[in-house]
C-alpha atoms as a PDB file:
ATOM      1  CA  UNK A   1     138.575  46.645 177.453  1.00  0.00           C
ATOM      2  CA  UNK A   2     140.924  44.809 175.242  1.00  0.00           C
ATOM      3  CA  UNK A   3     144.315  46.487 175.462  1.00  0.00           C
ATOM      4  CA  UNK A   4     145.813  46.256 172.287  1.00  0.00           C
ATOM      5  CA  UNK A   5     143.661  48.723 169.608  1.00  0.00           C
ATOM      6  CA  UNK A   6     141.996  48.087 166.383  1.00  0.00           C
ATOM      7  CA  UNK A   7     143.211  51.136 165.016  1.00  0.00           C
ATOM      8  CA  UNK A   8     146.377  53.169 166.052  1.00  0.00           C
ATOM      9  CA  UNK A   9     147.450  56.793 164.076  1.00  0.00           C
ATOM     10  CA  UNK A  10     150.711  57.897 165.607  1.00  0.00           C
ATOM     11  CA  UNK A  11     151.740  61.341 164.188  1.00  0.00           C
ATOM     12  CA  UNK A  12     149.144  61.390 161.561  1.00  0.00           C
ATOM     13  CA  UNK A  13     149.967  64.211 158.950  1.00  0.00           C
ATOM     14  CA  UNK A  14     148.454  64.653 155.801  1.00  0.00           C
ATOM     15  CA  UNK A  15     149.059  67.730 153.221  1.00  0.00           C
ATOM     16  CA  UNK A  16     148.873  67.677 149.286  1.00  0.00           C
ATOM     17  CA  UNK A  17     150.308  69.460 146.754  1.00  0.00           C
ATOM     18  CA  UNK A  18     153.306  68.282 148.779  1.00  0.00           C
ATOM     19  CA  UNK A  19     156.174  70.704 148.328  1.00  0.00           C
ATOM     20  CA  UNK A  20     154.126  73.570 145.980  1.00  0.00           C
ATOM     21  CA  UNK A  21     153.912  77.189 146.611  1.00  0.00           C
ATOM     22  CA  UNK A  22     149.993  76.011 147.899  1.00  0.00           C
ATOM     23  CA  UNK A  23     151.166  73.386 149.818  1.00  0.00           C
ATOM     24  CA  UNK A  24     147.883  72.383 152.514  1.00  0.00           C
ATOM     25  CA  UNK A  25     148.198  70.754 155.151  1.00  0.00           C
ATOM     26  CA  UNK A  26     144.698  68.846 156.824  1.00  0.00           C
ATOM     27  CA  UNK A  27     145.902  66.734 159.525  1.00  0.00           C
ATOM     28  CA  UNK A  28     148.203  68.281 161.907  1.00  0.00           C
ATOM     29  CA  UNK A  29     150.208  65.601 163.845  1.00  0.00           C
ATOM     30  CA  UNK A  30     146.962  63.118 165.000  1.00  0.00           C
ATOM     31  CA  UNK A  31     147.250  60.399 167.950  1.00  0.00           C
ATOM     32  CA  UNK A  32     143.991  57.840 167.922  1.00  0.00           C
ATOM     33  CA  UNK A  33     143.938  55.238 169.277  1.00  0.00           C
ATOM     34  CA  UNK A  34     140.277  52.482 168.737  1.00  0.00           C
ATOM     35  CA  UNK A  35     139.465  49.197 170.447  1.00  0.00           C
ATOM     36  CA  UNK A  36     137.980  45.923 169.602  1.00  0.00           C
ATOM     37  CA  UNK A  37     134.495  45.789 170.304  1.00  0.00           C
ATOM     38  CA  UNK A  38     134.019  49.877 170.194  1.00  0.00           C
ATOM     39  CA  UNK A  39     131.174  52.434 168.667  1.00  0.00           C
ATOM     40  CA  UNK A  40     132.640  55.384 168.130  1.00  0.00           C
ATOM     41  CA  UNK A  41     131.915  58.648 165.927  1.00  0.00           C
ATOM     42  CA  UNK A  42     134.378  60.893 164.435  1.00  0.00           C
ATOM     43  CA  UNK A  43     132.188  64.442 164.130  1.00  0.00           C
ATOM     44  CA  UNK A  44     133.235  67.900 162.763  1.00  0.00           C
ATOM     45  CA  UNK A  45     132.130  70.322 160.683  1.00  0.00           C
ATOM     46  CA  UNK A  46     133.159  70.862 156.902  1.00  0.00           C
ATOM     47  CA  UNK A  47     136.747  71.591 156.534  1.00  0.00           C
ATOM     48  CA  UNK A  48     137.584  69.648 159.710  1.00  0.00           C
ATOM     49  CA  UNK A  49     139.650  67.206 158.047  1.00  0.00           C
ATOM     50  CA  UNK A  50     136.998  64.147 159.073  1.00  0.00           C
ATOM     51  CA  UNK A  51     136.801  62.978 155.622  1.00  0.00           C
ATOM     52  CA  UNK A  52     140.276  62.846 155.253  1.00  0.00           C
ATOM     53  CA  UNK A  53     140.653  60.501 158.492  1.00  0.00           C
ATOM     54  CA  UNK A  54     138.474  58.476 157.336  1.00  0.00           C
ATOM     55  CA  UNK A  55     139.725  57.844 154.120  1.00  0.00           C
ATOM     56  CA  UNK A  56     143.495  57.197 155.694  1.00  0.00           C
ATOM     57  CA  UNK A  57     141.361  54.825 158.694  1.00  0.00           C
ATOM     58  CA  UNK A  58     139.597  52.831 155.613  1.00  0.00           C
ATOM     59  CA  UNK A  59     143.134  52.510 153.912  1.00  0.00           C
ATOM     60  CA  UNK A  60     141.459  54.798 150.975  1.00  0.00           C
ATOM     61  CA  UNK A  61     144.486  57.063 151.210  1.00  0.00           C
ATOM     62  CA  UNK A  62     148.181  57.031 153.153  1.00  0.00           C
ATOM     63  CA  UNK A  63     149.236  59.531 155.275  1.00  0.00           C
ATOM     64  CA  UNK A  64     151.968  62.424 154.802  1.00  0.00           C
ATOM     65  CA  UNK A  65     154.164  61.559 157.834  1.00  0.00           C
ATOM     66  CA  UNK A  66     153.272  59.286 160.651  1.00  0.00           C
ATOM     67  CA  UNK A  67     152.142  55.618 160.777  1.00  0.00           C
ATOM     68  CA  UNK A  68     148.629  53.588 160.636  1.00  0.00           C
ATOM     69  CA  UNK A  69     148.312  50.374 162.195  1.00  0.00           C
ATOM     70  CA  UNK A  70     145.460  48.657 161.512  1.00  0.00           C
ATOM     71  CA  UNK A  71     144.900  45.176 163.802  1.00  0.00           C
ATOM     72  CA  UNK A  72     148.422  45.242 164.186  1.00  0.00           C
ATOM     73  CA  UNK A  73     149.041  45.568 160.045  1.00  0.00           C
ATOM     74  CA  UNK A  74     151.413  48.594 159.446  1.00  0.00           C
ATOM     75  CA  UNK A  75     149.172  50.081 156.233  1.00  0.00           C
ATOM     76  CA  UNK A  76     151.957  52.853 156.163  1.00  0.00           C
ATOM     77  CA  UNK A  77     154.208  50.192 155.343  1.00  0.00           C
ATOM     78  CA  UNK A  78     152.003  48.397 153.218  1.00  0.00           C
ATOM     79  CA  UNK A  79     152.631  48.221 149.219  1.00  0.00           C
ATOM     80  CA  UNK A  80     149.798  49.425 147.135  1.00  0.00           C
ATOM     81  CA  UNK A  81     149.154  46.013 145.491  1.00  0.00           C
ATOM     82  CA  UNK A  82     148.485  44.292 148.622  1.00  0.00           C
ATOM     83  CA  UNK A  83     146.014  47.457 149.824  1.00  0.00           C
ATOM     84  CA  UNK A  84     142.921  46.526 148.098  1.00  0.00           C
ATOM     85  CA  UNK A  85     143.102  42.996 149.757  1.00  0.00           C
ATOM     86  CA  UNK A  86     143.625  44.293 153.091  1.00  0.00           C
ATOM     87  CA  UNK A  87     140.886  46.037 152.659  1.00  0.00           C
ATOM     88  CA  UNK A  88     138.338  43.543 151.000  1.00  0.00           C
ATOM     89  CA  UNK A  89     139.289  41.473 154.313  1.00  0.00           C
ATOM     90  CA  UNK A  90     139.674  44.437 157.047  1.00  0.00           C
ATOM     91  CA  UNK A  91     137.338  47.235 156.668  1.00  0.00           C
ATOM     92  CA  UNK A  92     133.723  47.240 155.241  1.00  0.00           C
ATOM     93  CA  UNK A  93     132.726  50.161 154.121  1.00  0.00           C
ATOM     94  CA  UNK A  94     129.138  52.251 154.164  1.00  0.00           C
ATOM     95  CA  UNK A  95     128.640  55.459 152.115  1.00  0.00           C
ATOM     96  CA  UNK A  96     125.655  57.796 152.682  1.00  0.00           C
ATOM     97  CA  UNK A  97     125.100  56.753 148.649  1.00  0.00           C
ATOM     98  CA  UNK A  98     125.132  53.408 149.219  1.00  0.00           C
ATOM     99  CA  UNK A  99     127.142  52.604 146.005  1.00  0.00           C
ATOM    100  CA  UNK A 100     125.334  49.517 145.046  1.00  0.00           C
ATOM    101  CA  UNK A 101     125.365  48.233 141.233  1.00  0.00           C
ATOM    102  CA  UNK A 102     122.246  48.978 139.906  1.00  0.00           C
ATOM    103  CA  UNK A 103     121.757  45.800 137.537  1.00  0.00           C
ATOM    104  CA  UNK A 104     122.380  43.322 140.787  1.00  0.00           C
ATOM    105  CA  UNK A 105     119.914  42.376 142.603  1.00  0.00           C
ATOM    106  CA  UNK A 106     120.074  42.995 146.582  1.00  0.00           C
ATOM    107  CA  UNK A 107     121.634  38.663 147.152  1.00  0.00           C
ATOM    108  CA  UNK A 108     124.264  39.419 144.312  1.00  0.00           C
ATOM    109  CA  UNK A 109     125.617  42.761 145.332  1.00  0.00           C
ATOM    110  CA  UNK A 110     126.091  41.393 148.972  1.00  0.00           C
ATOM    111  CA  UNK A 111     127.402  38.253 147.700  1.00  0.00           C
ATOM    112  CA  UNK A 112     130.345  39.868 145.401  1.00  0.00           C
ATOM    113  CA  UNK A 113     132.585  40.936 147.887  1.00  0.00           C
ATOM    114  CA  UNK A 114     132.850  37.594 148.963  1.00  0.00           C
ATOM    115  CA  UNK A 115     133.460  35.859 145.467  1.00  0.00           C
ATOM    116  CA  UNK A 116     136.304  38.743 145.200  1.00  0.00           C
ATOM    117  CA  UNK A 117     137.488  37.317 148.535  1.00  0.00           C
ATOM    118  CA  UNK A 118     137.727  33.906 146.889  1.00  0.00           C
ATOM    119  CA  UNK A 119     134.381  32.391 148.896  1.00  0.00           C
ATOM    120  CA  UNK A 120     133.076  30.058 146.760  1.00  0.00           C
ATOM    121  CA  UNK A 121     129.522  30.417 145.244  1.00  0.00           C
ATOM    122  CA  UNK A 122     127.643  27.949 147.122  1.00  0.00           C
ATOM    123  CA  UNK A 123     128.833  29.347 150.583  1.00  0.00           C
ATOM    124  CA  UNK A 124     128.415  33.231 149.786  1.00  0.00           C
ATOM    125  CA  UNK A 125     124.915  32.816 147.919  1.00  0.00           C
ATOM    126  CA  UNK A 126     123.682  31.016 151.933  1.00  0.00           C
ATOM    127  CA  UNK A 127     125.657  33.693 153.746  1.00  0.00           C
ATOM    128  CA  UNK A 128     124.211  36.763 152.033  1.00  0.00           C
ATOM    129  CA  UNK A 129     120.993  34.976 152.280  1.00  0.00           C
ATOM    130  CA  UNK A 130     121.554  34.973 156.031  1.00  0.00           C
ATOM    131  CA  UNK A 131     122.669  38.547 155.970  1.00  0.00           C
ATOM    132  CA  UNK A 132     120.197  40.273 154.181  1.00  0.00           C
ATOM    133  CA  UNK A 133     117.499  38.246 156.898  1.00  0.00           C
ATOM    134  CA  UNK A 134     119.614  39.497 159.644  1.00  0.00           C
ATOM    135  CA  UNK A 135     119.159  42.999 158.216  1.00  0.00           C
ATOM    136  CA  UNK A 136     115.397  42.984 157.607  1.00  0.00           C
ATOM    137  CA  UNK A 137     115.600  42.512 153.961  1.00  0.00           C
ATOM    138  CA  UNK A 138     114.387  38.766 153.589  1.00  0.00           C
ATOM    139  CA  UNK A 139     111.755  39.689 150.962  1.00  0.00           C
ATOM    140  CA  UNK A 140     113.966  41.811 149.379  1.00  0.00           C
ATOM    141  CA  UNK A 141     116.610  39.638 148.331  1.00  0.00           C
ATOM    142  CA  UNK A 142     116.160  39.403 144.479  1.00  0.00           C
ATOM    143  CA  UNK A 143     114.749  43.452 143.827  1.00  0.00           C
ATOM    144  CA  UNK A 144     117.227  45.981 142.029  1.00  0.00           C
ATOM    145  CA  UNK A 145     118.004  49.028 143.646  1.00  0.00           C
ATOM    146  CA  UNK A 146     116.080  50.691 141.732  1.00  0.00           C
ATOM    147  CA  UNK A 147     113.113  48.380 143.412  1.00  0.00           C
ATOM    148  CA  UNK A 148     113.934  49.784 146.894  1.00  0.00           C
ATOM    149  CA  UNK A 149     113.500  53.004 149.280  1.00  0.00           C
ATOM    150  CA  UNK A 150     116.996  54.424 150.663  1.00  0.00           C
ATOM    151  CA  UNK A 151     116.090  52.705 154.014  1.00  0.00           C
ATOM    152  CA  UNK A 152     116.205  49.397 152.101  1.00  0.00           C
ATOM    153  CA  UNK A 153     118.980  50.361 150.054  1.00  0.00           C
ATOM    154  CA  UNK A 154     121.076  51.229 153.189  1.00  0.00           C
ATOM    155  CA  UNK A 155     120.316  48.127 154.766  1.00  0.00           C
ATOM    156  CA  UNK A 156     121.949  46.048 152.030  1.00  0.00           C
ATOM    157  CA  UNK A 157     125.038  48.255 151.796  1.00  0.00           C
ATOM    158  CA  UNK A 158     125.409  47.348 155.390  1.00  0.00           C
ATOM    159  CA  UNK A 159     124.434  42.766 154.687  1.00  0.00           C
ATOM    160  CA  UNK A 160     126.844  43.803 152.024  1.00  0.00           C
ATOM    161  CA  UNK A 161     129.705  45.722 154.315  1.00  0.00           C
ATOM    162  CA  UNK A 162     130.015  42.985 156.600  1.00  0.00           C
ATOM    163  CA  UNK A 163     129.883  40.112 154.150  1.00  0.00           C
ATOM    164  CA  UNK A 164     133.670  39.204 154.580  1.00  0.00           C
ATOM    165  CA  UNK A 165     133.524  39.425 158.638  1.00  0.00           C
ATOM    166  CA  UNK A 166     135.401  42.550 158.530  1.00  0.00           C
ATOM    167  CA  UNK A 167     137.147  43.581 161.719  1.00  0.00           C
ATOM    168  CA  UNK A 168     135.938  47.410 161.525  1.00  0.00           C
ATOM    169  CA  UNK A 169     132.799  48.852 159.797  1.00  0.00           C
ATOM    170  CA  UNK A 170     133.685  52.055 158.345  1.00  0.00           C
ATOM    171  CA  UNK A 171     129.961  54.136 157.972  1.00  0.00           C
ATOM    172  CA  UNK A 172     130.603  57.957 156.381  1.00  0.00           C
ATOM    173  CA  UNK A 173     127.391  59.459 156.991  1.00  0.00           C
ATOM    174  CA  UNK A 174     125.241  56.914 156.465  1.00  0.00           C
ATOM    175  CA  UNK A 175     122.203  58.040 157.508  1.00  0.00           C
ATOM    176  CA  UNK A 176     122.792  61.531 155.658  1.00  0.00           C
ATOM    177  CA  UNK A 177     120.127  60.610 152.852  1.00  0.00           C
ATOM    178  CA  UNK A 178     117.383  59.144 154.638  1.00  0.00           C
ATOM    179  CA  UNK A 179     114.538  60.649 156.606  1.00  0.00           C
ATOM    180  CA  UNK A 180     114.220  61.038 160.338  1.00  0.00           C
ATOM    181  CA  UNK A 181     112.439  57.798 160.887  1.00  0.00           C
ATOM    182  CA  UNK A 182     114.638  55.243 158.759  1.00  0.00           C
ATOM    183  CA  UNK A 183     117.463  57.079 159.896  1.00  0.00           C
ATOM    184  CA  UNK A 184     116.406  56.075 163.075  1.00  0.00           C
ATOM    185  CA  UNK A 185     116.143  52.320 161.773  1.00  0.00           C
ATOM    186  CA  UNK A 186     119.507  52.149 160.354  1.00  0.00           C
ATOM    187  CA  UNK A 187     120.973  53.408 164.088  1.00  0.00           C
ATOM    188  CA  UNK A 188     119.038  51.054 165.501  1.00  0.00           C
ATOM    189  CA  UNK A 189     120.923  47.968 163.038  1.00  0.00           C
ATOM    190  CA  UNK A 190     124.297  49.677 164.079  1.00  0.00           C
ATOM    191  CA  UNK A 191     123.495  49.355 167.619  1.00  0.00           C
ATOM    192  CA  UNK A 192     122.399  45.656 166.850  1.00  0.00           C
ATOM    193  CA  UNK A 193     125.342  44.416 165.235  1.00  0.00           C
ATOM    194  CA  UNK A 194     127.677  46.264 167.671  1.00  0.00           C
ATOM    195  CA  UNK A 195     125.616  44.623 170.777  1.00  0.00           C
ATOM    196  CA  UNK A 196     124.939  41.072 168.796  1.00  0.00           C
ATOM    197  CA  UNK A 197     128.222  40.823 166.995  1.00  0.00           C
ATOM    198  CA  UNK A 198     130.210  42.875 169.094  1.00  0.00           C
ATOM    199  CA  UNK A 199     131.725  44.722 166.097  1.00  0.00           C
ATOM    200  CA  UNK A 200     134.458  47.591 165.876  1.00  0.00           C
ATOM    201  CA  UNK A 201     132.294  50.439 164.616  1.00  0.00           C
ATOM    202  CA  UNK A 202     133.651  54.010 163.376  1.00  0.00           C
ATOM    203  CA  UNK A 203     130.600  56.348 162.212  1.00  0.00           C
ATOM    204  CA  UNK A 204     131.549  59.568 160.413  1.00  0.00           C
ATOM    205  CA  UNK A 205     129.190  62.320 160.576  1.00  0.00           C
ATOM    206  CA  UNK A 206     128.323  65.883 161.063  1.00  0.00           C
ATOM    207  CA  UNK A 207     125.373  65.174 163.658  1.00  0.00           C
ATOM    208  CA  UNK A 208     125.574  65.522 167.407  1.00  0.00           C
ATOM    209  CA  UNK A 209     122.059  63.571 167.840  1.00  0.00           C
ATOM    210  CA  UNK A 210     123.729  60.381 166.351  1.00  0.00           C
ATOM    211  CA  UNK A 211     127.314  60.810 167.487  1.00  0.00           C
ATOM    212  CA  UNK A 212     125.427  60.777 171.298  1.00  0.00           C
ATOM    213  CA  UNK A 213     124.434  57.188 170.725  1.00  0.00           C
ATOM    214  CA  UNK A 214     127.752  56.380 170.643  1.00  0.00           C
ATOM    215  CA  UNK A 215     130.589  54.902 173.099  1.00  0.00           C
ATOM    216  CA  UNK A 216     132.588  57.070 171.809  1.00  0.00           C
ATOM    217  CA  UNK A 217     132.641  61.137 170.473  1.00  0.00           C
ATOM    218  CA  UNK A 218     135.817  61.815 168.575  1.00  0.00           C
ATOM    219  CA  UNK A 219     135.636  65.969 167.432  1.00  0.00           C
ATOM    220  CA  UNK A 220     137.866  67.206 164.637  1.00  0.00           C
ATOM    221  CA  UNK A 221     138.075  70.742 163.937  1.00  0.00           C
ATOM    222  CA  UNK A 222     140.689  72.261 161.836  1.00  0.00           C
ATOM    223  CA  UNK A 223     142.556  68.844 161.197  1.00  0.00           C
ATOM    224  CA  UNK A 224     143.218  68.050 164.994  1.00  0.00           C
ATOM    225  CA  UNK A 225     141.383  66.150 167.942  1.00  0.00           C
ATOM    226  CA  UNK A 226     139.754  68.836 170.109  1.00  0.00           C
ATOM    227  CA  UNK A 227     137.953  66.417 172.347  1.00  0.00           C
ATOM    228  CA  UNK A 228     137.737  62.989 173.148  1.00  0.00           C
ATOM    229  CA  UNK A 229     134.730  62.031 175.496  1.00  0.00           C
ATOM    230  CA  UNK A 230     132.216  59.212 176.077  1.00  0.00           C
ATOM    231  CA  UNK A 231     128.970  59.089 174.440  1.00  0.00           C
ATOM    232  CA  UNK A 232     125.740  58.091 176.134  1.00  0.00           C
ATOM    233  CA  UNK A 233     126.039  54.580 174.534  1.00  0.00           C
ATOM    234  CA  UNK A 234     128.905  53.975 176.451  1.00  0.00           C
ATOM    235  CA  UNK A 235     129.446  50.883 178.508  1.00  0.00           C
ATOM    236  CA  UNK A 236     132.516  49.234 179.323  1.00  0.00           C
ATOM    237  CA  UNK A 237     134.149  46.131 177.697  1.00  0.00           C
ATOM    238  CA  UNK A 238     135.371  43.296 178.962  1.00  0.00           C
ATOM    239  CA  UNK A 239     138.032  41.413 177.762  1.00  0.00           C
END
């Protein structure tokens, strides 16, 4: 395993209403430590704080007290105007909504990150053609959204979350509105592109069945780390 993580929390506190009467704190003092190359899933039930991590871990939101490092990039330390670019470049990012704009069609809304990024037209339009073949959606490439089922949808959210060769994929329960059996297709892409690519994967969600096909079970409950154990996709890395 590559020594030097991906993703390092030292001392990872997070409250709001900072200084109120309700003051709340959600993350009590958290130590995590990812590697290149790693699946892992950060479970917990409602109230455990998991959203919260991941929104600090996708650079969505800074932490209280303690510091982030992200591929050795100190986000704490970060100003806010250069956070949105870290994160265009770093992170890609899957929701269980899949937040694509409805007037694109599936080649365009995988393509934009990368004209954000500054990749010029010519070279995104061939890349997100390749992506969207490499996610099973070559005959899908010029339908709307509103053209395709949630297993399709989910599939370009993902072309789309890797367009910029992000060094972590960032999936918050992205299987949580799809049935049993596409769920089970979109898993199976994850393990793909984590096997194929060899990508840094974090997936956030409340079920135990997918969090086993991990490397990698992180458990939150009431804002700290409980356990930390191997999944049954575990294997070890070399490098």
């Amino acid at each position: 395993m590559n020594k030097y993580p991906i993703i390092q929390l030292d001392h990872i506190i997070k409250r709001y209403f900072v200084g109120k009467p309700n003051e709340l704190e959600i993350l009590h003092g958290l130590n995590l430590k990812i590697y290149p190359g790693e699946f892992v899933a950060i479970v917990g039930e409602s109230g455990s704080g998991k959203s919260t991590l991941m929104n600090i871990i996708g650079a969505l939101d800074r932490p209280t007290e303690g510091e982030y490092i992200l591929d050795d990039i100190p986000i704490s330390k970060v100003k806010d105007t250069e956070i949105s670019h870290i994160r265009c470049k770093k992170i890609g990012f899957i929701f269980q909504t899949f937040n694509l704009i409805g007037k694109l069609s599936a080649i365009k809304n995988v393509q934009l990150p990368m004209l954000y990024a500054g990749v010029s037209k010519k070279e995104s339009l061939k890349r997100s053609k390749e992506l969207l073949e490499l996610v099973g959606m070559k005959d899908r490439m010029k339908h709307q959204p509103n053209e395709l089922s949630g297993g399709q949808k989910q599939r370009v959210a993902i072309a789309r979350a890797i367009s910029n060769n992000p060094t972590l994929l960032l999936a918050d329960e992205p299987t949580g509105a799809l049935d049993s059996s596409t769920s089970r297709s979109i898993m199976d892409l994850f393990h793909k592109l984590h096997q194929e690519k060899q990508m840094s994967i974090v997936l956030i969600t409340h079920s135990q069945e997918l969090a086993k096909e991990t490397e990698r079970i992180i458990t939150l409950k009431d804002g700290q780390i409980i356990s930390d154990c191997k999944g049954e996709g575990y294997h070890e890395h070399l490098g």
